[in-house]
N, C-alpha and C. Protein backbone atom coordinates (compact mmCIF):
# COMPACT_ATOMS: atom_id res chain seq x y z
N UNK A 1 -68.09 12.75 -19.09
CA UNK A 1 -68.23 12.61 -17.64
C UNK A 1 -67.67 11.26 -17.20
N UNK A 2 -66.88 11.70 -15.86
CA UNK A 2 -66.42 10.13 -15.76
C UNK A 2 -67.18 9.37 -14.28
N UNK A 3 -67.99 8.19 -14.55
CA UNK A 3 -68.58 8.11 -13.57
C UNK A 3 -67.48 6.33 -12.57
N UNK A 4 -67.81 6.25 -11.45
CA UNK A 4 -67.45 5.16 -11.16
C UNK A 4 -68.26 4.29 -10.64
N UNK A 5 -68.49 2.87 -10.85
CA UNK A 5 -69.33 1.58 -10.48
C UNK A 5 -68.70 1.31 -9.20
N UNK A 6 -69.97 1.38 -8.94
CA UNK A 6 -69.90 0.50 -7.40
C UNK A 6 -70.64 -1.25 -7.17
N UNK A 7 -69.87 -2.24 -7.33
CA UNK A 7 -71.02 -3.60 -7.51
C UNK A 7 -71.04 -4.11 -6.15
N UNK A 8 -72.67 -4.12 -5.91
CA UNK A 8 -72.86 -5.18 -4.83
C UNK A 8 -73.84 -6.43 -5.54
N UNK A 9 -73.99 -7.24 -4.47
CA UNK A 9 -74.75 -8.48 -4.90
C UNK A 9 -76.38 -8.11 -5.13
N UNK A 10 -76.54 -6.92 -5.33
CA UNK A 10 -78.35 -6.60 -5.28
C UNK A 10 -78.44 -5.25 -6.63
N UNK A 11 -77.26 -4.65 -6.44
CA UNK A 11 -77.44 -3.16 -7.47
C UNK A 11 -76.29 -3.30 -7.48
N UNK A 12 -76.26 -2.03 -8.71
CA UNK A 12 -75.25 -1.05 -9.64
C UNK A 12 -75.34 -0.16 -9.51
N UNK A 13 -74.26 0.91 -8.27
CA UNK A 13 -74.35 1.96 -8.06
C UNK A 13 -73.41 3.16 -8.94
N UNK A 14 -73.56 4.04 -9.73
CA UNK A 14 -73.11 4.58 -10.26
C UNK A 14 -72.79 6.13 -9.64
N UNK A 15 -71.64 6.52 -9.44
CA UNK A 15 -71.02 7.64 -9.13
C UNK A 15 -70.13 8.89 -9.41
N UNK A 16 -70.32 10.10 -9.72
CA UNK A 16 -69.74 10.74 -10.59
C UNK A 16 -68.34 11.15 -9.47
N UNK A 17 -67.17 11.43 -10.53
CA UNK A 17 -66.02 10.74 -10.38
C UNK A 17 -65.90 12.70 -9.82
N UNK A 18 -65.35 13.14 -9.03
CA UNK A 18 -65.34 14.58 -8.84
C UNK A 18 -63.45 15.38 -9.29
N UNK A 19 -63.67 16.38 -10.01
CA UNK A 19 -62.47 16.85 -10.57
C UNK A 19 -61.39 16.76 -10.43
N UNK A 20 -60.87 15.71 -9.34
CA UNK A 20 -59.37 15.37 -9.14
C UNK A 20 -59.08 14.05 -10.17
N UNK A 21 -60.37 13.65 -11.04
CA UNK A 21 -60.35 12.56 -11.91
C UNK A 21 -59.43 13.07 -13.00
N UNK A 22 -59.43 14.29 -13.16
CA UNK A 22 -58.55 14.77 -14.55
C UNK A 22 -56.87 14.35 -14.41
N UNK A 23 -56.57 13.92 -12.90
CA UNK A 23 -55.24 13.32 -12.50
C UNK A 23 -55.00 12.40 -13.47
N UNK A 24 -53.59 12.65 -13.74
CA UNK A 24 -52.99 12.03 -14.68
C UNK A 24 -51.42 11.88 -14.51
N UNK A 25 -51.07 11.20 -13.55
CA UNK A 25 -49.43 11.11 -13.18
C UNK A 25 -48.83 9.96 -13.38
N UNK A 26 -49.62 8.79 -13.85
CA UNK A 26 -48.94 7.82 -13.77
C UNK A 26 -48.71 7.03 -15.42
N UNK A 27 -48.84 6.03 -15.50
CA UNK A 27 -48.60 5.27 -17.03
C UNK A 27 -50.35 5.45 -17.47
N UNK A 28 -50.36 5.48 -18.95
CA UNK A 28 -51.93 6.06 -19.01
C UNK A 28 -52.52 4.57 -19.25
N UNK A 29 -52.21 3.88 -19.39
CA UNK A 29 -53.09 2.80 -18.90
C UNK A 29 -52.82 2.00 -17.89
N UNK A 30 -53.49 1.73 -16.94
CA UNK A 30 -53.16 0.61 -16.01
C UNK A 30 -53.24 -0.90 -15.82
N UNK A 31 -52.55 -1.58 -15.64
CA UNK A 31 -53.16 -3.12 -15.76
C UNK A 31 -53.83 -3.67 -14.35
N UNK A 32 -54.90 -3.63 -14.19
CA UNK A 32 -55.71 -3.75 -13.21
C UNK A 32 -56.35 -4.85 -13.14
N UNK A 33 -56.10 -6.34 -13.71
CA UNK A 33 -56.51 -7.04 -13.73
C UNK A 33 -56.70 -7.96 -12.52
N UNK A 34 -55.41 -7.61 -11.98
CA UNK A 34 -55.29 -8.55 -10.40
C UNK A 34 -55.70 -7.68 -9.50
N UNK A 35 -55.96 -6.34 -9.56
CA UNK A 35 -56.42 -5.93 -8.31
C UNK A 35 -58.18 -6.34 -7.95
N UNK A 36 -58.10 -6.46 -6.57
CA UNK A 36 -59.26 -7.17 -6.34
C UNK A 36 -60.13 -5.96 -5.69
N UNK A 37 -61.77 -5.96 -5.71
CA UNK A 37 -62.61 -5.04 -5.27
C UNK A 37 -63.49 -4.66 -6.02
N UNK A 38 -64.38 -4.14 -5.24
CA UNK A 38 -66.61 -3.95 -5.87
C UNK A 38 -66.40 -2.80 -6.76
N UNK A 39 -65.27 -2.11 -7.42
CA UNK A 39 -65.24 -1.46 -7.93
C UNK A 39 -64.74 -1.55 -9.67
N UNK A 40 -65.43 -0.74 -10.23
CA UNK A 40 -64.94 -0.24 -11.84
C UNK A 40 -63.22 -0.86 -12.07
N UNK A 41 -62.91 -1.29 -13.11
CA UNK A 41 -61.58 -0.90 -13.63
C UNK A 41 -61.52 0.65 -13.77
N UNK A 42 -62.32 1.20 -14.28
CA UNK A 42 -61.66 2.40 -13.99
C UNK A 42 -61.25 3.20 -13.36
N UNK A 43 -62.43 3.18 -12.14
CA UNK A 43 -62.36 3.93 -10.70
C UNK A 43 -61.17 3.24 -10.48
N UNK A 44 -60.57 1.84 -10.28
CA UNK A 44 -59.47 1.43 -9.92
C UNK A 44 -58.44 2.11 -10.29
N UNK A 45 -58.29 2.34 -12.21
CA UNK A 45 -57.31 3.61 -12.82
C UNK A 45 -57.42 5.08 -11.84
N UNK A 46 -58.34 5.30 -11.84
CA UNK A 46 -58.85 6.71 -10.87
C UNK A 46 -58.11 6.55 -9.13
N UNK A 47 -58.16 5.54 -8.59
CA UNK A 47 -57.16 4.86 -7.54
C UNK A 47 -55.81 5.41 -7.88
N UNK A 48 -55.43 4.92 -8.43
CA UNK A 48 -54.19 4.85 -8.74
C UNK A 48 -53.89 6.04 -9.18
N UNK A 49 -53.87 6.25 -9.99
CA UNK A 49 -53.95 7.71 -10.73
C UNK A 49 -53.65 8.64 -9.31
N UNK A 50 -54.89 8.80 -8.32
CA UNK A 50 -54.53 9.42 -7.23
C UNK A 50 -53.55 9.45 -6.81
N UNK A 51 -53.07 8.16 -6.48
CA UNK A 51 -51.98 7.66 -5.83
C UNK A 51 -50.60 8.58 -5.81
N UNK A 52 -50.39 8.35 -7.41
CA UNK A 52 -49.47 8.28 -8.21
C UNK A 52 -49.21 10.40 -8.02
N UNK A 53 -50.16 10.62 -8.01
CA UNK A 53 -49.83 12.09 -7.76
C UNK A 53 -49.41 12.57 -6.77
N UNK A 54 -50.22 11.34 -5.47
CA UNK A 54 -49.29 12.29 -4.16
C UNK A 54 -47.87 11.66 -3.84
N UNK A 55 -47.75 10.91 -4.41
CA UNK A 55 -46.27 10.28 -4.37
C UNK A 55 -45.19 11.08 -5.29
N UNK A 56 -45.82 11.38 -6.21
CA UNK A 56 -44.66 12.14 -6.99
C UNK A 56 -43.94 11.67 -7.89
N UNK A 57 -43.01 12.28 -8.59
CA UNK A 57 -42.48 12.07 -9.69
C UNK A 57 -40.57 11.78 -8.52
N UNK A 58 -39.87 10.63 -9.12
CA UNK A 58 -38.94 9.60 -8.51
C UNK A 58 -38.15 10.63 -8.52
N UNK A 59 -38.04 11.90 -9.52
CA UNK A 59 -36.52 12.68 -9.13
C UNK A 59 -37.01 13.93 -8.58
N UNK A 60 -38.23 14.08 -8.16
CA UNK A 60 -38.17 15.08 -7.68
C UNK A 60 -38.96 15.19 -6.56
N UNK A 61 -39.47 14.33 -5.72
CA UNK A 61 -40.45 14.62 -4.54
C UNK A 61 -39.60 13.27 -3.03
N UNK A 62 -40.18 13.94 -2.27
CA UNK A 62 -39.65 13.31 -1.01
C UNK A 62 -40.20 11.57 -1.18
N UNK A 63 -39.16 10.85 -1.11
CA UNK A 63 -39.58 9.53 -0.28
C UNK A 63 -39.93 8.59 -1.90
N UNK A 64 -40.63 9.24 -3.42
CA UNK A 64 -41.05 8.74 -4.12
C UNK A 64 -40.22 7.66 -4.72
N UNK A 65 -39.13 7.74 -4.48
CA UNK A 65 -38.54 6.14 -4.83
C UNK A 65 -39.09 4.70 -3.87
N UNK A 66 -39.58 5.35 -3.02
CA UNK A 66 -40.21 4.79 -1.72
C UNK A 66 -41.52 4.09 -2.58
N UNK A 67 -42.29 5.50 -2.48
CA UNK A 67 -43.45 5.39 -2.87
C UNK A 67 -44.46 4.48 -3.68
N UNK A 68 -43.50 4.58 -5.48
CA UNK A 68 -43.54 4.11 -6.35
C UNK A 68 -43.69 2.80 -6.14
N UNK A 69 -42.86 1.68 -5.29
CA UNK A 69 -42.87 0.32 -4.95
C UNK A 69 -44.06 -0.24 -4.22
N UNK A 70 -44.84 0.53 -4.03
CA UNK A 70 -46.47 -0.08 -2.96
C UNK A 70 -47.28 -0.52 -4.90
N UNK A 71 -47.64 -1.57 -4.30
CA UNK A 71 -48.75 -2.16 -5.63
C UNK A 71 -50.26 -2.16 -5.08
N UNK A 72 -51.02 -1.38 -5.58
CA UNK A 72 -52.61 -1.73 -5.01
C UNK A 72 -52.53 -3.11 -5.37
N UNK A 73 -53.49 -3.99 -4.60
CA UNK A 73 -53.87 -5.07 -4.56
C UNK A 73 -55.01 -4.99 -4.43
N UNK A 74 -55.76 -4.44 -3.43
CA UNK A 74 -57.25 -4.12 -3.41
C UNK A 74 -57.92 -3.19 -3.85
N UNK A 75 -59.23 -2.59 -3.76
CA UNK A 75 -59.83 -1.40 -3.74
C UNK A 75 -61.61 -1.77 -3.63
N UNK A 76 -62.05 -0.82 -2.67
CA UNK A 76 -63.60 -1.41 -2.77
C UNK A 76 -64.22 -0.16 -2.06
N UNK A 77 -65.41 -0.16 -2.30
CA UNK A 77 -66.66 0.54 -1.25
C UNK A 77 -67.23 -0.13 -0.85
N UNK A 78 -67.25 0.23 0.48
CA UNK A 78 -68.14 -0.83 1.55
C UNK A 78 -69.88 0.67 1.09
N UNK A 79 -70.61 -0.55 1.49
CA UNK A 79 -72.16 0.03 1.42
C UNK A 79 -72.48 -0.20 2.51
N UNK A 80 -73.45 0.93 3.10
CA UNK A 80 -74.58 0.89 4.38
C UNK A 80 -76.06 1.34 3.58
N UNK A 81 -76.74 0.55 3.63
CA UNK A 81 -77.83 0.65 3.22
C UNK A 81 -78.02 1.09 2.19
N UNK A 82 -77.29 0.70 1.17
CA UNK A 82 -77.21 0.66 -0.28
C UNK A 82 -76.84 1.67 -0.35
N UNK A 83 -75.94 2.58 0.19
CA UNK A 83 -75.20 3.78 -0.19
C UNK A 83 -73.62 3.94 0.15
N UNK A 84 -72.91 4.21 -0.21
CA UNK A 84 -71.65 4.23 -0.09
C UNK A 84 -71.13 4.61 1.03
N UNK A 85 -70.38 4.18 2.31
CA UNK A 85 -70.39 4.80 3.48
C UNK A 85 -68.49 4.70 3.54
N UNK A 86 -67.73 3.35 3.09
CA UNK A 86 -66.57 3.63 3.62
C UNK A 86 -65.96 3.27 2.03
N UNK A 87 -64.54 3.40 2.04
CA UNK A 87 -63.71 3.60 1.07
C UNK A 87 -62.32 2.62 1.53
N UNK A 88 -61.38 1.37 0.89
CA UNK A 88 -60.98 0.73 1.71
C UNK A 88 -59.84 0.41 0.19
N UNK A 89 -58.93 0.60 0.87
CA UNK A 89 -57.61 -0.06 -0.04
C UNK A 89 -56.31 -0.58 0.62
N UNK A 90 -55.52 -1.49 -0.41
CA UNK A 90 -54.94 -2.21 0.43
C UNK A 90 -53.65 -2.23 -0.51
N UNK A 91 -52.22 -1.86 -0.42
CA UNK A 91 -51.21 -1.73 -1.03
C UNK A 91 -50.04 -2.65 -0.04
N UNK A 92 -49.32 -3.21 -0.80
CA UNK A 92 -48.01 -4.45 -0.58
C UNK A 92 -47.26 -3.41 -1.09
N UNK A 93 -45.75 -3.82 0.00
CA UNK A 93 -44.30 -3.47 -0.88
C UNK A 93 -43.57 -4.24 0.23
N UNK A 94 -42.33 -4.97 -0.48
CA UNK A 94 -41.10 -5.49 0.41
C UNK A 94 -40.46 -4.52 1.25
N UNK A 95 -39.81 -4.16 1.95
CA UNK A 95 -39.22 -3.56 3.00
C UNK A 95 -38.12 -3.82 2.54
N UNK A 96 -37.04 -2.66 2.12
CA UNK A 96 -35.67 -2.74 1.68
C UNK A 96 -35.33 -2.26 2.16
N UNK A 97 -33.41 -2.12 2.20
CA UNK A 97 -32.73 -1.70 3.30
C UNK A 97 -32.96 0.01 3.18
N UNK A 98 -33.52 0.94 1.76
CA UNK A 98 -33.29 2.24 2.29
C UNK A 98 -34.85 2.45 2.93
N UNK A 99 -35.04 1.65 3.38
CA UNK A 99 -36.48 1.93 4.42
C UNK A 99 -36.15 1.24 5.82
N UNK A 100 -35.13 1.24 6.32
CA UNK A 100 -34.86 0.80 7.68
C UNK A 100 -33.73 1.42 8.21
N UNK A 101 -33.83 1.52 9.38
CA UNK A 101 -33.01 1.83 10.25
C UNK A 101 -31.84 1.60 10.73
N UNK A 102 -30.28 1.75 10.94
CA UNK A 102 -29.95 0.42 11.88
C UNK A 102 -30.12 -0.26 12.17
N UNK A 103 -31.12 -0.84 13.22
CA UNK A 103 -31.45 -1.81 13.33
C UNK A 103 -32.20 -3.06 12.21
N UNK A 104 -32.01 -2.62 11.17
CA UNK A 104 -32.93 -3.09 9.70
C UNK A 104 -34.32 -3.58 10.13
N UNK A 105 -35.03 -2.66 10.70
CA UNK A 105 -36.31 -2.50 10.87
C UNK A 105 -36.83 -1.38 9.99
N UNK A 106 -38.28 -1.38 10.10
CA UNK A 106 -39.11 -0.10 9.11
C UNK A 106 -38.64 0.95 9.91
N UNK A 107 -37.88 2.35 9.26
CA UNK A 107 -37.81 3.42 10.27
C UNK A 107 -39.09 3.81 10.15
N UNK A 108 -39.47 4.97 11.60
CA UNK A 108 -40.54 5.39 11.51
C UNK A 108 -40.78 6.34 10.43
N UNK A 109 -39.66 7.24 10.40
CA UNK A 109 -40.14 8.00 9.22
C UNK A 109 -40.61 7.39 8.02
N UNK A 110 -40.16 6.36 7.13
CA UNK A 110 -40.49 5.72 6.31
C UNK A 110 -41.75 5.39 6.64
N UNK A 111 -42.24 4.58 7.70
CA UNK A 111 -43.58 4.48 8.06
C UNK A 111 -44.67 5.56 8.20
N UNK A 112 -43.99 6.34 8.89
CA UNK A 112 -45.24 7.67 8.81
C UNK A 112 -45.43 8.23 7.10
N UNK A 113 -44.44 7.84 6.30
CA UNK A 113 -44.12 8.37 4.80
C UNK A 113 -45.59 7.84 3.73
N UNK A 114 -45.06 6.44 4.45
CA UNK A 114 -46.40 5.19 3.55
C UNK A 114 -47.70 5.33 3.77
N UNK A 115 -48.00 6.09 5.35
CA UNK A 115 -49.55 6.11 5.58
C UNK A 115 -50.07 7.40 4.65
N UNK A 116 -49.29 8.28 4.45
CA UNK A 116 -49.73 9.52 3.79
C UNK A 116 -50.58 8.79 2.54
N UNK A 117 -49.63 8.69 1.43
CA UNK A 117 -50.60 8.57 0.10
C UNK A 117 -51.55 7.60 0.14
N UNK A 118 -51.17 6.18 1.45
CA UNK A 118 -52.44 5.54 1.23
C UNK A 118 -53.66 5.45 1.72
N UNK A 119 -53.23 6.70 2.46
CA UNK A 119 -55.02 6.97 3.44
C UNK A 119 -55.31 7.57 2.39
N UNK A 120 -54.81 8.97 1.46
CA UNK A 120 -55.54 9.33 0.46
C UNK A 120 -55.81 8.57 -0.08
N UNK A 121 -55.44 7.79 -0.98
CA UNK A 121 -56.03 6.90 -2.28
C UNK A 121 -57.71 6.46 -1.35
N UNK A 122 -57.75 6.25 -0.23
CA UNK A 122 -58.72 5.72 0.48
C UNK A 122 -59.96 6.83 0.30
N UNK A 123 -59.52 7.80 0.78
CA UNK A 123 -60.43 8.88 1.11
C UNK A 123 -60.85 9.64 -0.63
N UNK A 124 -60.12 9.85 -1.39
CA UNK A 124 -60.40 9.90 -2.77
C UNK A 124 -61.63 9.02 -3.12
N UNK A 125 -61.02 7.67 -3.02
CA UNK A 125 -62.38 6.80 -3.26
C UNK A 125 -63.22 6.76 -2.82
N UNK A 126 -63.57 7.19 -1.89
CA UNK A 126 -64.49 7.51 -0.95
C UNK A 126 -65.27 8.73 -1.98
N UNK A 127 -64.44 9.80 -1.63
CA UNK A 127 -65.13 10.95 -2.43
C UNK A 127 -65.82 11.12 -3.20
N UNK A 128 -65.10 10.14 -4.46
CA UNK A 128 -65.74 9.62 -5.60
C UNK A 128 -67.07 9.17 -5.59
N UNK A 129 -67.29 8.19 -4.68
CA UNK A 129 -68.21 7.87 -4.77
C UNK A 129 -69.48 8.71 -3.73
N UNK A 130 -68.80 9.47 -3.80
CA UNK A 130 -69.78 10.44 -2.89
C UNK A 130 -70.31 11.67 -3.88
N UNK A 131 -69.29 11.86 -4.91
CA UNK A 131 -69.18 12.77 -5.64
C UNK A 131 -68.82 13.94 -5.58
N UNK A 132 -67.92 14.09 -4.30
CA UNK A 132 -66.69 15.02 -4.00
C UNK A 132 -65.47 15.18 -3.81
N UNK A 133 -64.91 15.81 -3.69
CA UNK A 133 -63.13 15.44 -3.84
C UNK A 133 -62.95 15.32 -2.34
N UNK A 134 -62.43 14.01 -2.07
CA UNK A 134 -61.81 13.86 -0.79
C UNK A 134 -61.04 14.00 -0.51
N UNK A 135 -60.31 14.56 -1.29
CA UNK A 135 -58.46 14.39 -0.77
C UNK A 135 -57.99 15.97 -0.12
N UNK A 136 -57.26 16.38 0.39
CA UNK A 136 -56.62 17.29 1.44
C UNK A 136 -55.50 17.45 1.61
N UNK A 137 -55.08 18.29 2.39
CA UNK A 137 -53.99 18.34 3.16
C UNK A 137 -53.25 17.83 4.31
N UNK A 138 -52.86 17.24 5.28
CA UNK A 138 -52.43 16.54 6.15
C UNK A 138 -52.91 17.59 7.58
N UNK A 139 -53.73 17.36 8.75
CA UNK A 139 -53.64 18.12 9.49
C UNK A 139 -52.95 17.62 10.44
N UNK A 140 -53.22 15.61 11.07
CA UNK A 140 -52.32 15.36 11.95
C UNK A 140 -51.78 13.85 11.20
N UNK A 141 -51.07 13.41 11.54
CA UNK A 141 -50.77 11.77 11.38
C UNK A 141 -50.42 11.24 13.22
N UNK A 142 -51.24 10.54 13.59
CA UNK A 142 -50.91 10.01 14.70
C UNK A 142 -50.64 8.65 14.22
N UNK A 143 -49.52 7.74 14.94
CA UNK A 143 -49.10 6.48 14.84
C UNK A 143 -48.33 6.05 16.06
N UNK A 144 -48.91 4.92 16.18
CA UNK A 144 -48.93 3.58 17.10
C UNK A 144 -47.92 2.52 16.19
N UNK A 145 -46.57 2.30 17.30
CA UNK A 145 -45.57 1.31 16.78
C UNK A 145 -46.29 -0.06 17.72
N UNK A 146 -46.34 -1.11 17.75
CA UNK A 146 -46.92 -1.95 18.12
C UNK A 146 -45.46 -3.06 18.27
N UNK A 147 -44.92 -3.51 16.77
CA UNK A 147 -43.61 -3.96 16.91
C UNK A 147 -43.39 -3.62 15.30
N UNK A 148 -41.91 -4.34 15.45
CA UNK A 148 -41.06 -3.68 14.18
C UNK A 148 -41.13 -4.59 13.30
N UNK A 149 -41.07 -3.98 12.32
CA UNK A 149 -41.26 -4.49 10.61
C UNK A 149 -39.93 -4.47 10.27
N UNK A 150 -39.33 -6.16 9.96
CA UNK A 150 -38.29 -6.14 9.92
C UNK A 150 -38.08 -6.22 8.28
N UNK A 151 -36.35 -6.05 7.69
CA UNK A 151 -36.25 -5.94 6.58
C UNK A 151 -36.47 -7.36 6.07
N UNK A 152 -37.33 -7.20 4.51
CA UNK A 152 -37.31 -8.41 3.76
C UNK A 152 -38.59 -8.92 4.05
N UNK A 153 -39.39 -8.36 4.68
CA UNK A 153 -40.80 -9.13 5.05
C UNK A 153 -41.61 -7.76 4.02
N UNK A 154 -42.76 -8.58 3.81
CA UNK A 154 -43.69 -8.28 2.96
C UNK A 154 -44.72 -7.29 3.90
N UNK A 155 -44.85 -5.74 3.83
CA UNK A 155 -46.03 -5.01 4.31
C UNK A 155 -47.07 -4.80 3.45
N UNK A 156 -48.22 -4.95 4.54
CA UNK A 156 -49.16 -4.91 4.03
C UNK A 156 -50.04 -4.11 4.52
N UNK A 157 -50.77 -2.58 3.85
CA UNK A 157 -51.29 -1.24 4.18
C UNK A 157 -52.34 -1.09 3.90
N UNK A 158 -53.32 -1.52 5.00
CA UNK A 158 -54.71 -1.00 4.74
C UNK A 158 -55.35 -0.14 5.30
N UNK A 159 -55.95 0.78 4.23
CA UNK A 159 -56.16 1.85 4.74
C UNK A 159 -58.20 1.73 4.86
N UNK A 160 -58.51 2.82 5.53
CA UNK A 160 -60.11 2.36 5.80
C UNK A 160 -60.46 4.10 6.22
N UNK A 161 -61.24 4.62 5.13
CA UNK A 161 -62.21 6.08 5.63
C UNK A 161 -62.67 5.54 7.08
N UNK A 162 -63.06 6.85 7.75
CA UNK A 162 -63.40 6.60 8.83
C UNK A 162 -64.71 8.24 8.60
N UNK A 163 -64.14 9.35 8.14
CA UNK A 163 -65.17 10.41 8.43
C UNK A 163 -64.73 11.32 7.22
N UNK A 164 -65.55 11.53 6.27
CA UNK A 164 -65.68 12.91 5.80
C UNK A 164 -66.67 13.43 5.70
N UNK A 165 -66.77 14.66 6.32
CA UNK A 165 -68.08 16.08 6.37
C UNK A 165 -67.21 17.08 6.09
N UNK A 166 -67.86 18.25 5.54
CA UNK A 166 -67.26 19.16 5.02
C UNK A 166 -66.18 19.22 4.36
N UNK A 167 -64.69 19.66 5.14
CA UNK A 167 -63.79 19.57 4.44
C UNK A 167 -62.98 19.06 5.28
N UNK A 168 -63.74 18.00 6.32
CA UNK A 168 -62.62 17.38 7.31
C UNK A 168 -62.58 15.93 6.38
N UNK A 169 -61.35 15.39 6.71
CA UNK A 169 -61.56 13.75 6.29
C UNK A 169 -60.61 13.27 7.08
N UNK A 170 -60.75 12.05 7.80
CA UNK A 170 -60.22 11.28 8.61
C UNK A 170 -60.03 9.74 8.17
N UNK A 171 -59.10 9.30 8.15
CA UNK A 171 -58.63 7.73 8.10
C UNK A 171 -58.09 7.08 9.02
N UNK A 172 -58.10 5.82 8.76
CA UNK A 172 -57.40 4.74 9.80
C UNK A 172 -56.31 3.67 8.59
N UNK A 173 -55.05 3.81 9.24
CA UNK A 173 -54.42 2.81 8.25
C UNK A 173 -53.66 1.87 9.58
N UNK A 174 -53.38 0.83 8.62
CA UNK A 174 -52.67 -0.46 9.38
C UNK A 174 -51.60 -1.15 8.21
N UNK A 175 -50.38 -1.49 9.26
CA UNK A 175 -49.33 -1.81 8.53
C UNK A 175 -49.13 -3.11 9.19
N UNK A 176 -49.04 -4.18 8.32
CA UNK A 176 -49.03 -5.18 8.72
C UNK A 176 -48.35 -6.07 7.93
N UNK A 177 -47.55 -7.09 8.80
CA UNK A 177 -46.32 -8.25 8.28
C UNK A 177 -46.83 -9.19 7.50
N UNK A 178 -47.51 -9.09 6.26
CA UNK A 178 -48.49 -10.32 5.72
C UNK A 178 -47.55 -11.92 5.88
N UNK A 179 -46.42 -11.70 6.19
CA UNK A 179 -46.08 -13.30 6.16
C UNK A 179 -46.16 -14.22 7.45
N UNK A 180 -45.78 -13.35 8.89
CA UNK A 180 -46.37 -13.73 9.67
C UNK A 180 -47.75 -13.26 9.92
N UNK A 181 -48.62 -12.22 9.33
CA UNK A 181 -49.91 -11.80 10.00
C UNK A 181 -50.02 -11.00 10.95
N UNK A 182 -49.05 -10.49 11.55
CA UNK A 182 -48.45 -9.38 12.82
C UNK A 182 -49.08 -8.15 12.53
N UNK A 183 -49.88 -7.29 13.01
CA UNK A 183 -49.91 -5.60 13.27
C UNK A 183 -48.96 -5.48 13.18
N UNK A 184 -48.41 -4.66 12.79
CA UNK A 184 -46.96 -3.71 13.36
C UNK A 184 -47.40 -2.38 13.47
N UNK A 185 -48.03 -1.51 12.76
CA UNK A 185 -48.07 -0.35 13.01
C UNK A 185 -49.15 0.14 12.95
N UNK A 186 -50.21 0.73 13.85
CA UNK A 186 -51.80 1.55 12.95
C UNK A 186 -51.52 3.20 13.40
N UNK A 187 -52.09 3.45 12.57
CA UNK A 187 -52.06 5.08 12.14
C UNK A 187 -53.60 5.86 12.12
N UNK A 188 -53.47 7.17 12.63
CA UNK A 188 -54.77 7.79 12.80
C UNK A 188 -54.29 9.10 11.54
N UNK A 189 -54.99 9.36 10.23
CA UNK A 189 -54.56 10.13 9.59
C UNK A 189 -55.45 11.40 9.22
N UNK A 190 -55.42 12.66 9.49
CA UNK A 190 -56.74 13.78 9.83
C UNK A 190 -56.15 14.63 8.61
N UNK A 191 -57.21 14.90 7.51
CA UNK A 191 -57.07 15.70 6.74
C UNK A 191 -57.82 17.44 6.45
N UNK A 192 -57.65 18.18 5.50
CA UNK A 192 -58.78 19.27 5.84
C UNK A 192 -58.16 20.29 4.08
N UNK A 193 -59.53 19.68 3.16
CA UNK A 193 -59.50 19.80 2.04
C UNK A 193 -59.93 21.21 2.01
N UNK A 194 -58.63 22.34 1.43
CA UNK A 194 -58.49 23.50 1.05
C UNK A 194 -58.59 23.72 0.09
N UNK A 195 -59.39 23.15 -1.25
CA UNK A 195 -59.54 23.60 -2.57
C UNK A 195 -60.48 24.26 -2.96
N UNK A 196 -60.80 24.93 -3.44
CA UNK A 196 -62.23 25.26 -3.51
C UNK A 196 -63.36 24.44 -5.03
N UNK A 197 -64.07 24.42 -4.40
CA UNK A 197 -64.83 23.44 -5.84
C UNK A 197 -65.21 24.43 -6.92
N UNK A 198 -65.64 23.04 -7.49
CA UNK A 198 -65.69 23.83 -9.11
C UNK A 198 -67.25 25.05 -8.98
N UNK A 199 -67.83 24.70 -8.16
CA UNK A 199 -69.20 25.41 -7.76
C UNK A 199 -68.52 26.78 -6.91
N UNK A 200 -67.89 26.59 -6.00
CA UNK A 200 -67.34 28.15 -5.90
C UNK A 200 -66.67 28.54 -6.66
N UNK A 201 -66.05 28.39 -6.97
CA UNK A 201 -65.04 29.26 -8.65
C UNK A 201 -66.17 29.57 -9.37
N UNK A 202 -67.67 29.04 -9.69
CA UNK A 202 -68.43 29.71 -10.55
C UNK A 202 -69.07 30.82 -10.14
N UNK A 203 -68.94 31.26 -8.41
CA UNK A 203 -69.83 31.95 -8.04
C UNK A 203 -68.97 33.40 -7.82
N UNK A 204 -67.40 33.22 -7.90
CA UNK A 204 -66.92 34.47 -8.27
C UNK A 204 -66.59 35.24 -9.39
């Protein structure tokens, strides 16, 4: 069983990791030493791991040459009353020229590209520590350009659960210029998890 730690300054919350843990797309070990957050090295592997699946494999899925270049830096569960309430990660990548436009700004598509896998990795962790699979399908991506992310500056993508009940899950991500500190872009990302669990598959 794979469970994931949750550390705050009072307890050790322990959480069973729910069947999208068997993900396995990326290098099988991770070096997780610099990523920062209240969470497991492993759940961090379990992060990633996610990640790494909805991005895809470099010769064969949309954008994953893209993809591949975001580095977690963070990962954590926020607690409300000693229980796990939000799910919060935070991924860097330079802005190169096949991610801009003419104008060598972030195109949007590229931008709407980046919020996808990293609201999941968010909402996964979340799950996890809920002990359900959070992750889904895409129902809307709404995004707010604020200003442009020019080429050669450092983005920085944090993503933050906002709601999962049932099989809805909702995020909030933000793209932001870490060298000046600028917003540039926030994103409203609405999911709606079509899998069926391992508890219905037993009941047919």
């Amino acid at each position: 069983m794979v469970m994931t730690t949750v550390r705050s300054e009072s307890q050790l919350v322990e959480h069973t990791l729910p069947p999208t843990s068997s993900i396995r797309s990326g290098p099988s070990n991770y070096d997780v030493s610099t990523i920062k957050g209240n969470i497991s090295d492993e759940a961090k592997r379990f992060v990633l791991d996610l990640f790494y699946y909805y991005v895809g494999t470099q010769d064969g899925c949309f954008g994953a040459s893209v993809g591949r270049r975001l580095k977690l830096v963070e990962a954590e569960i926020l607690l409300r009353n000693g229980k796990a309430s939000q799910g919060r990660t935070v991924f860097e990548v330079d802005i190169e020229r096949d991610m801009c436009n003419p104008l060598k700004t972030l195109h949007g598509a590229c931008a709407t590209y980046l919020v996808g896998p990293c609201t999941i990795s968010t909402l996964g962790l979340l799950g996890a520590a809920l002990g359900i699979d959070g992750t889904g399908v895409s129902q809307s991506v709404n995004v707010t350009w604020h200003q442009p992310a020019k080429m050669g500056c450092r983005l920085r993508v944090v993503s933050t659960s906002i709601f999962i009940n049932g099989r809805i899950r909702t995020s909030h991500c933000e793209l932001w210029d870490k060298d000046q500190d600028v917003l540039c872009i926030s994103a409203i990302h609405s999911t709606v998890n079509t899998f069926r669990s391992t508890l219905d598959r037993a009941k047919m």
